[in-house]
C-alpha atoms as a PDB file:
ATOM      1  CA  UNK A   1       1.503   4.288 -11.618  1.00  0.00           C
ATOM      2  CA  UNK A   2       1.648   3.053  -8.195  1.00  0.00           C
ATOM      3  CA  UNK A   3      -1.934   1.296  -7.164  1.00  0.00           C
ATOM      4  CA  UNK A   4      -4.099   2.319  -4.541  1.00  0.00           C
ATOM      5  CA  UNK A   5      -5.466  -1.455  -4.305  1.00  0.00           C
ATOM      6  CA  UNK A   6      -3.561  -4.138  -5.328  1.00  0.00           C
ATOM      7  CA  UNK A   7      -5.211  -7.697  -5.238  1.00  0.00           C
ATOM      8  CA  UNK A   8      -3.539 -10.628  -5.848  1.00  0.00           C
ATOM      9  CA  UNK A   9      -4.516 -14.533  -5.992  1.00  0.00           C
ATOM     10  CA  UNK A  10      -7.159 -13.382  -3.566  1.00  0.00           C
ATOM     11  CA  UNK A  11      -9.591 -16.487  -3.058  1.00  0.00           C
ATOM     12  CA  UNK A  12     -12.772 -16.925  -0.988  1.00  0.00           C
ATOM     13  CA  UNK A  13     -14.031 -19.948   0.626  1.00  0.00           C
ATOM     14  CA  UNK A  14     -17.784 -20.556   2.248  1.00  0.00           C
ATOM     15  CA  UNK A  15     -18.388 -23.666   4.312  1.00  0.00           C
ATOM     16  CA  UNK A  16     -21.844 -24.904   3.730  1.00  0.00           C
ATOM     17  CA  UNK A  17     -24.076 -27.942   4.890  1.00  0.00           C
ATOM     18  CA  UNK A  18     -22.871 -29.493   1.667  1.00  0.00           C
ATOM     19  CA  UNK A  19     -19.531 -28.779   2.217  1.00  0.00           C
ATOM     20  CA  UNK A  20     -16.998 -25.898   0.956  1.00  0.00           C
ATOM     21  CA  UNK A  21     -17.913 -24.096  -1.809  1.00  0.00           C
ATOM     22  CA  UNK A  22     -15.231 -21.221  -3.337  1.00  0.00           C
ATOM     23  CA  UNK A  23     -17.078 -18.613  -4.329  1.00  0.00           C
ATOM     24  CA  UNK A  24     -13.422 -16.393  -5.589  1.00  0.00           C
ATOM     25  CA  UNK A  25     -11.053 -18.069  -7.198  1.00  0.00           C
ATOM     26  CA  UNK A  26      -7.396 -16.436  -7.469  1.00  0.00           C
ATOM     27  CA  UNK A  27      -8.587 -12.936  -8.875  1.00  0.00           C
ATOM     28  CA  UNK A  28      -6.155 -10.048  -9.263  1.00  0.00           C
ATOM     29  CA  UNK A  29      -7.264  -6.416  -8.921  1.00  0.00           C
ATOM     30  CA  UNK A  30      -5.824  -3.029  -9.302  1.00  0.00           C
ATOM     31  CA  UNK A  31      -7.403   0.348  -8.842  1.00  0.00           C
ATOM     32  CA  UNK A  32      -5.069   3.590  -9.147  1.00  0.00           C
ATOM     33  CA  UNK A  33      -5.741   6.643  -7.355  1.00  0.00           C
ATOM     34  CA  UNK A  34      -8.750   8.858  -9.073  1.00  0.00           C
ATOM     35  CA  UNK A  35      -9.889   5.945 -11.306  1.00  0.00           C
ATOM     36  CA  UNK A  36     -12.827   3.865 -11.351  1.00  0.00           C
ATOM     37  CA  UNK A  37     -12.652   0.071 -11.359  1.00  0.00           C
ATOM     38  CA  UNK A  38     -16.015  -1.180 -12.541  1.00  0.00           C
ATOM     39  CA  UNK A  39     -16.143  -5.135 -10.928  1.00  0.00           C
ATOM     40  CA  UNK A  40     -18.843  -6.504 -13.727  1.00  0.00           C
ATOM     41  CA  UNK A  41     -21.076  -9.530 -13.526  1.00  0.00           C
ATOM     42  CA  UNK A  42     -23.844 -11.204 -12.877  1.00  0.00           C
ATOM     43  CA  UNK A  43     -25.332 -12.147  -9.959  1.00  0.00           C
ATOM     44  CA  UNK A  44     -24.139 -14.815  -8.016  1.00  0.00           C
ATOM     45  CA  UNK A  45     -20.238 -13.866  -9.569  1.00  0.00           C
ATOM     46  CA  UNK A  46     -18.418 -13.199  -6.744  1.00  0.00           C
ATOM     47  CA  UNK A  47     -18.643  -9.622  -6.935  1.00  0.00           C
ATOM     48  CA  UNK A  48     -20.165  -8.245  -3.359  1.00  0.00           C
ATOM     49  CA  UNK A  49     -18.179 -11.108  -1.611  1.00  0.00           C
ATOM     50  CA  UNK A  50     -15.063  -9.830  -2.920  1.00  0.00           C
ATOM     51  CA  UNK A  51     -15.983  -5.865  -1.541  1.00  0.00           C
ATOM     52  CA  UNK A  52     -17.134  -7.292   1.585  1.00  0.00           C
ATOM     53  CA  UNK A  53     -13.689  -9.688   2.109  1.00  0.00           C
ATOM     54  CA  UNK A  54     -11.008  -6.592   1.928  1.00  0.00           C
ATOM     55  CA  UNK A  55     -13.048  -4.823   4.680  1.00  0.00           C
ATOM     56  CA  UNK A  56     -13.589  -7.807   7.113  1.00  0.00           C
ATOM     57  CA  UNK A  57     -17.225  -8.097   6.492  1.00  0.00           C
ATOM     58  CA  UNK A  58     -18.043 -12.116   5.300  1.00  0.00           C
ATOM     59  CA  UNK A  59     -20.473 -13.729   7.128  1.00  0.00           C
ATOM     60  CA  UNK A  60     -19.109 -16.178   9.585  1.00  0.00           C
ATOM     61  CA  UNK A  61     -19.455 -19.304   7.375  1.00  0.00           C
ATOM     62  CA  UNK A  62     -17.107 -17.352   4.852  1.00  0.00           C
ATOM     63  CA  UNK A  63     -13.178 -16.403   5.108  1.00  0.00           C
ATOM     64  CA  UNK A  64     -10.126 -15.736   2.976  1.00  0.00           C
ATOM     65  CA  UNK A  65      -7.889 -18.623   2.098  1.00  0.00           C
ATOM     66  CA  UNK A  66      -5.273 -17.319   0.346  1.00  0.00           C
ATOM     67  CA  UNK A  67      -3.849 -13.714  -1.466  1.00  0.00           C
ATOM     68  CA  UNK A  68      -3.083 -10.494  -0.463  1.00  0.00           C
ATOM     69  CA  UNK A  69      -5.109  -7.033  -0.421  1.00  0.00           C
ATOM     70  CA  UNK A  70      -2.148  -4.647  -0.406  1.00  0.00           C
ATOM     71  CA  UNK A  71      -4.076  -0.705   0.121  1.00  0.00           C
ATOM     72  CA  UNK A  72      -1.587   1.622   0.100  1.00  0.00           C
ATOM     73  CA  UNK A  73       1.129  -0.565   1.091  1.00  0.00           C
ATOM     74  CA  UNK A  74      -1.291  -3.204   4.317  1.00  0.00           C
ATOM     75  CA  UNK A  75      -2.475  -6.022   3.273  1.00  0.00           C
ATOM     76  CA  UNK A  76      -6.263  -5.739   3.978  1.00  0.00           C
ATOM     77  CA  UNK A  77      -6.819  -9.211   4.766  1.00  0.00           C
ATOM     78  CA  UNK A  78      -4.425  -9.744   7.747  1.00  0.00           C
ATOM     79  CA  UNK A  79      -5.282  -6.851   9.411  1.00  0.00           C
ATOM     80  CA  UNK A  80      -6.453  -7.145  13.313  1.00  0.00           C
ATOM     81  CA  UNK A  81      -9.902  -6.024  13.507  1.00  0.00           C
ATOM     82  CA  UNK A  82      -8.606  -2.908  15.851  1.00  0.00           C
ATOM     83  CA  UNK A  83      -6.422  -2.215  12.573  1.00  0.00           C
ATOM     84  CA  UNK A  84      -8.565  -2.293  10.021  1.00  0.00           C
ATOM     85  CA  UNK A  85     -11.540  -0.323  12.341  1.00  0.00           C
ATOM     86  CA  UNK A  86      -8.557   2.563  11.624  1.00  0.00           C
ATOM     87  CA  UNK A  87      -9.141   2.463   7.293  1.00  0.00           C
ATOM     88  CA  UNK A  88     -12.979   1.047   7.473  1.00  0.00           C
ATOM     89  CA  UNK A  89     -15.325   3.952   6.798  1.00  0.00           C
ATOM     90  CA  UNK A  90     -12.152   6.249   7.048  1.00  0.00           C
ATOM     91  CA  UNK A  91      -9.797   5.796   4.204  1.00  0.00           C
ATOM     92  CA  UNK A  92     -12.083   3.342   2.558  1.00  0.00           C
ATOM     93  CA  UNK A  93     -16.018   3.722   2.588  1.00  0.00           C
ATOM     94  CA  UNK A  94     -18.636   1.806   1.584  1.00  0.00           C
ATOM     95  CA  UNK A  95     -22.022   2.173   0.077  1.00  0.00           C
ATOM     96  CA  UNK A  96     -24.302  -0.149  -0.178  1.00  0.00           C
ATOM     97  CA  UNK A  97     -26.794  -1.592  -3.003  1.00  0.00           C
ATOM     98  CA  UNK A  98     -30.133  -1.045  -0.544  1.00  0.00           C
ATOM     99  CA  UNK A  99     -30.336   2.493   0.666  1.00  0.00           C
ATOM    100  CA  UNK A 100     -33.176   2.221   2.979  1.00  0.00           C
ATOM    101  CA  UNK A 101     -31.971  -1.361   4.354  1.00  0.00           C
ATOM    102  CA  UNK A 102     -28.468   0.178   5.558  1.00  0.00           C
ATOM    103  CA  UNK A 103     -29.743   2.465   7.492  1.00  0.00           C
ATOM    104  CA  UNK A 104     -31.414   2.528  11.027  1.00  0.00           C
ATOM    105  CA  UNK A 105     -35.112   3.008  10.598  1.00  0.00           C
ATOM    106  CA  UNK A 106     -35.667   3.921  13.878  1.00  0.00           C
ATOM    107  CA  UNK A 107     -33.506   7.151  14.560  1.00  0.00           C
ATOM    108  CA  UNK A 108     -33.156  10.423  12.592  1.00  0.00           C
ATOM    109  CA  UNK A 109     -31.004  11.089   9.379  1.00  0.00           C
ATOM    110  CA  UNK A 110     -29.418  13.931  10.922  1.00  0.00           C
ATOM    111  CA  UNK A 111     -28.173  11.406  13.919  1.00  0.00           C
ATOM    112  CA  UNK A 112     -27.102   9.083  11.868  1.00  0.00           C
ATOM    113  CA  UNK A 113     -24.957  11.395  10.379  1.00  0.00           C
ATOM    114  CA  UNK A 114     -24.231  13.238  13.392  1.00  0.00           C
ATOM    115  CA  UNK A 115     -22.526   9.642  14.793  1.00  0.00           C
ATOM    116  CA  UNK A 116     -20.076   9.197  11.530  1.00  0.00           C
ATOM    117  CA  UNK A 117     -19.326  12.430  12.402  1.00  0.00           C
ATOM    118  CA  UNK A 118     -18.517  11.943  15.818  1.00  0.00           C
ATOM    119  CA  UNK A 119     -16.629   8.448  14.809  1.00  0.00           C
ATOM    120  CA  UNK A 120     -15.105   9.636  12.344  1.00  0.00           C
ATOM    121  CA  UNK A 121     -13.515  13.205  12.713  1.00  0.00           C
ATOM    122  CA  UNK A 122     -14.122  14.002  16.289  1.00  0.00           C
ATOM    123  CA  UNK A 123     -16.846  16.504  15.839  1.00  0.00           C
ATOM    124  CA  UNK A 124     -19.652  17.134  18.234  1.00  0.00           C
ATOM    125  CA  UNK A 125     -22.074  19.848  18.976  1.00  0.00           C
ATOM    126  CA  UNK A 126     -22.681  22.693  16.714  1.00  0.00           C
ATOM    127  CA  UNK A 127     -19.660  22.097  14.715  1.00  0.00           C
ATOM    128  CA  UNK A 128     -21.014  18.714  13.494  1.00  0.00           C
ATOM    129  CA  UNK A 129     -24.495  19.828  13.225  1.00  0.00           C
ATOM    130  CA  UNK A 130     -22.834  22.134  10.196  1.00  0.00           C
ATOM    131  CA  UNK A 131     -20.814  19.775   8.425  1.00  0.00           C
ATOM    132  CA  UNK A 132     -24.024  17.102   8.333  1.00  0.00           C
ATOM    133  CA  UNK A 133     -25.803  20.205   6.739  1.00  0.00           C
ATOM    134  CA  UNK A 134     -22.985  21.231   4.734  1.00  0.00           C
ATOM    135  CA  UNK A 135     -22.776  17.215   3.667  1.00  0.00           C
ATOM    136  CA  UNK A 136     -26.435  16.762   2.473  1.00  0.00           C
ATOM    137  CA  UNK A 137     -25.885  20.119   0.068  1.00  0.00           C
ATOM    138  CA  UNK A 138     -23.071  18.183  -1.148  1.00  0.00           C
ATOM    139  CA  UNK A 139     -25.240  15.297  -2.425  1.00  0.00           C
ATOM    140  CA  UNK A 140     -27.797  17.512  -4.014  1.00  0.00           C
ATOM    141  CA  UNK A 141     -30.583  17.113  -0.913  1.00  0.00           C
ATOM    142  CA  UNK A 142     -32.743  20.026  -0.776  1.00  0.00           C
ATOM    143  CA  UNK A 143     -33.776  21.662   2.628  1.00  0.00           C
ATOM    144  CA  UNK A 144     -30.949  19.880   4.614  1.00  0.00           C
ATOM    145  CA  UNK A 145     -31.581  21.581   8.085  1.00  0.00           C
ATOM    146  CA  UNK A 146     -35.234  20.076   7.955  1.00  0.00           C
ATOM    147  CA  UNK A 147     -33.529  16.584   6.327  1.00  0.00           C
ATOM    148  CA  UNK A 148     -31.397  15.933   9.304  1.00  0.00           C
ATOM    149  CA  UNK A 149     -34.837  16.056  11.282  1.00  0.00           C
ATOM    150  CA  UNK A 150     -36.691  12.914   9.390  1.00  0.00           C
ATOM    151  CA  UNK A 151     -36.583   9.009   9.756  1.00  0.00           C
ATOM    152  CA  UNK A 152     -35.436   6.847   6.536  1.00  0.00           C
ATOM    153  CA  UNK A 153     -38.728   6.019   5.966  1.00  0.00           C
ATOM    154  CA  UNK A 154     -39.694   9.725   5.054  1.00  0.00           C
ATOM    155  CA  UNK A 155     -37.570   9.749   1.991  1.00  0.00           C
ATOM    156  CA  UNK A 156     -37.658   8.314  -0.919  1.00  0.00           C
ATOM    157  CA  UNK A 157     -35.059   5.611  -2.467  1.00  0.00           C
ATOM    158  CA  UNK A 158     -32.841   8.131  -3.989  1.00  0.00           C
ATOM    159  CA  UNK A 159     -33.087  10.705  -0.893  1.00  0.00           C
ATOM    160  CA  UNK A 160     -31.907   7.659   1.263  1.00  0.00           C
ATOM    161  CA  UNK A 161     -29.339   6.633  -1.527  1.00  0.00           C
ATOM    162  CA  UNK A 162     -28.030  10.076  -1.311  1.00  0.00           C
ATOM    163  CA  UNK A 163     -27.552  10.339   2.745  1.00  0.00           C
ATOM    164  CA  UNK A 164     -25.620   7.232   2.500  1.00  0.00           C
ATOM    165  CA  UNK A 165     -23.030   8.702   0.043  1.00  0.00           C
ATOM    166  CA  UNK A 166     -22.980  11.633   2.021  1.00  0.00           C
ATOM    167  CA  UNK A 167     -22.145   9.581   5.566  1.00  0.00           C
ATOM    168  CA  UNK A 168     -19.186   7.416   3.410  1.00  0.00           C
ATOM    169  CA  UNK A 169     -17.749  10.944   2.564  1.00  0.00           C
ATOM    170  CA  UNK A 170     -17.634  11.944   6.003  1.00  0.00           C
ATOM    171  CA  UNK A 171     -14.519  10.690   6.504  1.00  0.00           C
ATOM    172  CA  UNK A 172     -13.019  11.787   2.765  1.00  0.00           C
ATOM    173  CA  UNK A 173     -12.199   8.270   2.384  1.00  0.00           C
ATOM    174  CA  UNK A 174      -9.405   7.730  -0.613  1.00  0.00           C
ATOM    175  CA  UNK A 175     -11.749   4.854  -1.520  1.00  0.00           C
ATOM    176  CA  UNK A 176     -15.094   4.733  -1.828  1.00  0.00           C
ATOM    177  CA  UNK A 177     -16.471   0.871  -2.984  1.00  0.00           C
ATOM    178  CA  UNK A 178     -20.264   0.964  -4.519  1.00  0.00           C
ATOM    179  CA  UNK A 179     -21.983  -1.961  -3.935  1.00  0.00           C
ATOM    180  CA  UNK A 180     -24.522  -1.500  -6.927  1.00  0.00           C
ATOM    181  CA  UNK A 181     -25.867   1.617  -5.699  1.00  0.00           C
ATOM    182  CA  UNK A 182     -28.364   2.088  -8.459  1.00  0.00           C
ATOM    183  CA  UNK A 183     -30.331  -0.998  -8.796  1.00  0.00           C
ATOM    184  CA  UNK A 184     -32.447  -0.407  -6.344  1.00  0.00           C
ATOM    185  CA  UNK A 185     -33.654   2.626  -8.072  1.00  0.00           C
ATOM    186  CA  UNK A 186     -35.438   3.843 -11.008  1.00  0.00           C
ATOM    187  CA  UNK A 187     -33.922   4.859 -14.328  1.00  0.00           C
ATOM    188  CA  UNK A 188     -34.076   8.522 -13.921  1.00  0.00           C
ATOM    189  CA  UNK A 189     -32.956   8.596  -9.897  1.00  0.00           C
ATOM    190  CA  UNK A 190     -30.005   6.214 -11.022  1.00  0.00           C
ATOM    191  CA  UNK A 191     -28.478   8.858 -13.955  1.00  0.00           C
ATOM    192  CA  UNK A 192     -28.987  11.180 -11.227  1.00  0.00           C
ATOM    193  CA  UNK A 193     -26.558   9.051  -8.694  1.00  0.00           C
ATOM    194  CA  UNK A 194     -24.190   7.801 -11.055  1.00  0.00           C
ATOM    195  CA  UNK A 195     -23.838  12.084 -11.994  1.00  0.00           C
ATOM    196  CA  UNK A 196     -23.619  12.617  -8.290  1.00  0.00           C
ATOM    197  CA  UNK A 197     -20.300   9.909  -8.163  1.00  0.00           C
ATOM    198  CA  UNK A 198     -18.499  10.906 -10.852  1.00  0.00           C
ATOM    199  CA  UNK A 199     -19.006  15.034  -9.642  1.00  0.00           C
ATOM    200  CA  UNK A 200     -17.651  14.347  -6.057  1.00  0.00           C
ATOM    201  CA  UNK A 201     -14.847  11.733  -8.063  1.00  0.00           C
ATOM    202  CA  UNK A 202     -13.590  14.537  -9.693  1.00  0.00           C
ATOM    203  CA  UNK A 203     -13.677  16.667  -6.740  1.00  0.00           C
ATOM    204  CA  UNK A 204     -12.210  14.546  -4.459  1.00  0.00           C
ATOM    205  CA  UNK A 205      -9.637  12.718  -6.156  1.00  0.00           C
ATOM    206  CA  UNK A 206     -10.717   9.444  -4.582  1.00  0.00           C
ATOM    207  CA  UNK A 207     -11.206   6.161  -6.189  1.00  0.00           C
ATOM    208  CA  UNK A 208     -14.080   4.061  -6.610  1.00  0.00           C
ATOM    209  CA  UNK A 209     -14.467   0.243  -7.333  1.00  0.00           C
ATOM    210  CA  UNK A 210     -17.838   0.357  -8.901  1.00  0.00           C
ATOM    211  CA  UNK A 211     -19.669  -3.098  -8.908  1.00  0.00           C
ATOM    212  CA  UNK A 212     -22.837  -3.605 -11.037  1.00  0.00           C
ATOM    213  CA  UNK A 213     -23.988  -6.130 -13.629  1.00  0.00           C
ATOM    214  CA  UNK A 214     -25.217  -3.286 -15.921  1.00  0.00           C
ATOM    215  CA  UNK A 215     -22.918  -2.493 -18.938  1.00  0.00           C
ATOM    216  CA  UNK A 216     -24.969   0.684 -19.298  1.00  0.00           C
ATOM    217  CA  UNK A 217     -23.096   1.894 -15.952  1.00  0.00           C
ATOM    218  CA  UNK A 218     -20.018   0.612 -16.896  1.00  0.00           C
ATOM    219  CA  UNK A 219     -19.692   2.780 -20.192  1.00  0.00           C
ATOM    220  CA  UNK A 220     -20.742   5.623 -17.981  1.00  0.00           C
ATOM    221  CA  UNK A 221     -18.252   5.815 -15.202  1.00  0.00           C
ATOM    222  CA  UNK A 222     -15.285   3.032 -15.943  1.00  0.00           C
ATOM    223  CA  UNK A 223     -12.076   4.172 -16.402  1.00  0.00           C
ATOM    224  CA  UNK A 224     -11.093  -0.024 -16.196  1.00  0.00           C
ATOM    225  CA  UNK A 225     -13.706  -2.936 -15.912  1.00  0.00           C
ATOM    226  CA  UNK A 226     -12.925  -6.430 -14.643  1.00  0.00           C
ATOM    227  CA  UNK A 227     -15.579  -9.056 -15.680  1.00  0.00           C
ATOM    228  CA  UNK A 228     -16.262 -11.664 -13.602  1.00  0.00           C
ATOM    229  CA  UNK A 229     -18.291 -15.038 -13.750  1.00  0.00           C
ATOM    230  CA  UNK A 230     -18.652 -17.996 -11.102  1.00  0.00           C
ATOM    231  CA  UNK A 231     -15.899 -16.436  -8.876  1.00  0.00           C
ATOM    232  CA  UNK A 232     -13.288 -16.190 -11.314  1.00  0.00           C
ATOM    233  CA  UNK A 233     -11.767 -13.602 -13.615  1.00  0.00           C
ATOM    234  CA  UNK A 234     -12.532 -13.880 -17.081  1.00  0.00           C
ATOM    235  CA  UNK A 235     -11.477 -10.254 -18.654  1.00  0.00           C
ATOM    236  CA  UNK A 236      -9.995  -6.958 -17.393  1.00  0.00           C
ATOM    237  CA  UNK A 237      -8.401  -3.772 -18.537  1.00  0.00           C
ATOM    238  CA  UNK A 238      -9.571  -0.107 -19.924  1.00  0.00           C
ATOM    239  CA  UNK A 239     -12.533   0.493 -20.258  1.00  0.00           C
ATOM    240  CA  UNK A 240     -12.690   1.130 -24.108  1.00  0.00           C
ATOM    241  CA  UNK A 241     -10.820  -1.712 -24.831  1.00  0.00           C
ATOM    242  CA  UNK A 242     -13.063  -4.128 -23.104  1.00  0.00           C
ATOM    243  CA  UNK A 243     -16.256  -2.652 -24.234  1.00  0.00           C
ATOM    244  CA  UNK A 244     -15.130  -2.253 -28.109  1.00  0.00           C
ATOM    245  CA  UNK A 245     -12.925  -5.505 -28.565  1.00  0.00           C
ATOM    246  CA  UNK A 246     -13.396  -8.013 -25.825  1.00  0.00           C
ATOM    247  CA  UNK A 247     -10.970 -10.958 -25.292  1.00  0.00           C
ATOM    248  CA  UNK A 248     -13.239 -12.975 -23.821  1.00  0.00           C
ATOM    249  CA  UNK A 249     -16.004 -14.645 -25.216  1.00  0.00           C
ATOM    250  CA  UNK A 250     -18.120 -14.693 -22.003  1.00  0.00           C
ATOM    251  CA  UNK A 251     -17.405 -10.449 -21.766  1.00  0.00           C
ATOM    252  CA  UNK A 252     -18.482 -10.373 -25.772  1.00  0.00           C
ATOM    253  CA  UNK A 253     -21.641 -12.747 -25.595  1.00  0.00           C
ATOM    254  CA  UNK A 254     -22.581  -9.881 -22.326  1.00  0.00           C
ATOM    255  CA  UNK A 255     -21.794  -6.974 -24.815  1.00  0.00           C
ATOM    256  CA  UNK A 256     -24.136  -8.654 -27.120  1.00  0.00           C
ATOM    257  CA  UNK A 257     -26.927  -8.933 -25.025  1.00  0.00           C
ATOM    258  CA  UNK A 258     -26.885  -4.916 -24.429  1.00  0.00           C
ATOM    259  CA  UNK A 259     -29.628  -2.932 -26.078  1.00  0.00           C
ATOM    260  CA  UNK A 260     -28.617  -0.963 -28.982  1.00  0.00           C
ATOM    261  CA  UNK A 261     -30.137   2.461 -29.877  1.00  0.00           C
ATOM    262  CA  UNK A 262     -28.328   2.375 -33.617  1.00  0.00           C
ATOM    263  CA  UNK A 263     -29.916  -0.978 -34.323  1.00  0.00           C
ATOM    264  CA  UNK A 264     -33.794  -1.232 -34.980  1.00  0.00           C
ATOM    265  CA  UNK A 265     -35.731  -3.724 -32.721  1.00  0.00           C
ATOM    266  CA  UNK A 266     -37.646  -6.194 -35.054  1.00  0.00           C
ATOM    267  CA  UNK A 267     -41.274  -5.706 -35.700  1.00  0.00           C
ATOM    268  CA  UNK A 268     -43.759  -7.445 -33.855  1.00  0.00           C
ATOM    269  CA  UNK A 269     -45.720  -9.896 -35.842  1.00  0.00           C
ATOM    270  CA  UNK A 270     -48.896 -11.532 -34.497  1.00  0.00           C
ATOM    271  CA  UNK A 271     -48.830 -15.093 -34.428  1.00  0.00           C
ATOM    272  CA  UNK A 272     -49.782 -16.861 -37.700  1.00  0.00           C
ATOM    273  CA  UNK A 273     -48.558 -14.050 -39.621  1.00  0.00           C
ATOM    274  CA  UNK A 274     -45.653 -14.269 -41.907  1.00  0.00           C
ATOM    275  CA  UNK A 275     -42.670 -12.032 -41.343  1.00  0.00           C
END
């Protein structure tokens, strides 16, 4: 199978006021159409830097040294920025890890919405006014019409978490990249997301490169996982495979570490006590 994404060698370089630090070292990628990529690690991996690098968004102390990006055929990373304005937020979307940080706190869901809209597919007027309702039934957000009328700060995490996915689908982007989505929220409000994803996934036919440090997500939603630690790439492949017999010892000492429900915690016994 032909892949949507195609990474190769890519590496990342930050200059710093003691000196150049490479925080991605020569990782590879792919991600087929319809398939989730899970990008797993802790923070501090390299993870978000690596979203952030295909679509042009590194802070200005950060750049791309070296590989390729190849997304249907371009190579993401020597794009012009008039170029890759064409794909951003069009053919590949983003959402981000803090729903009510990415968007404006000072103007209305509905014209926030109302402006992909506009950007995006040309509509205007009452015409966009019933796709950004038709978009907010998509992602499960009761009442839309009265929605589209309140500020960020009216809704709660996973109400803000949901207009976000709903302005990255605007576009039906053939990519959509998560930028931990869920860790901002609480347990229940993140099955509720992650059941949201995979239900437009399927729907849509797009992929998804899923970063997130939580194995628990991974097991969920992965169709392949790619583990990563201090900016390089320690394991990848199918999801089963990684999760059930890990290569790598860093990926098996992190499958270790995960809770267990078929294994009894030990009992607590007060201090002095013997076991």
């Amino acid at each position: 199978m032909t892949s949507l994404l195609s990474i190769r060698d890519l590496t990342i370089r930050f200059e710093t006021k003691d000196g150049p630090v490479e925080a991605v070292r020569g990782i590879d990628l792919d991600i087929n159409r319809g398939e989730t990529l899970c990008l797993l690690g802790e923070s501090g991996s390299g993870k978000s830097v690596t979203c952030h690098a295909l679509l042009g968004l590194l802070p200005p102390n950060g750049r791309v040294t070296g590989g390729s990006a190849l997304f249907d055929g371009q190579d993401l990373l020597r794009l012009g920025e008039g170029a890759l304005m064409s794909i951003r937020g069009r053919r590949i979307a983003m959402v981000f890890q803090d729903p009510t940080g990415s968007l404006n706190p000072v103007h209305r869901v509905g014209q926030q919405l109302l402006e992909s809209l506009a950007i995006h597919r040309g509509l205007r007027g009452s015409s966009a006014l019933a796709e950004a309702v038709n978009l907010l039934k998509l992602v499960g957000i009761p009442d839309p019409q009265r929605r589209l009328e309140e500020y960020p700060h009216q809704l709660s995490g996973g109400m803000n978490q949901r207009v976000m996915i709903a302005i990255a689908l605007v576009a039906e982007p053939e990519l959509l990249i998560a930028d931990e989505p869920t860790t901002a929220l609480d347990v229940t409000i993140q099955a509720q997301i992650l059941a949201l994803l995979k239900r437009l996934q399927a729907e849509r036919g797009m992929a998804m490169l899923f970063v997130t440090h939580d194995l628990g997500v991974v097991s969920e939603i992965a169709d392949t996982v790619a583990v990563m630690r201090h900016g390089t790439l320690r394991e990848a492949g199918p999801a089963q495979r990684v999760l059930n017999a890990p290569g790598d010892d860093y990926t098996r000492r992190l499958i270790d570490l995960m809770p267990r429900l078929d294994v009894a915690a030990p009992l607590y016994q007060p201090p002095g006590q013997a076991a």
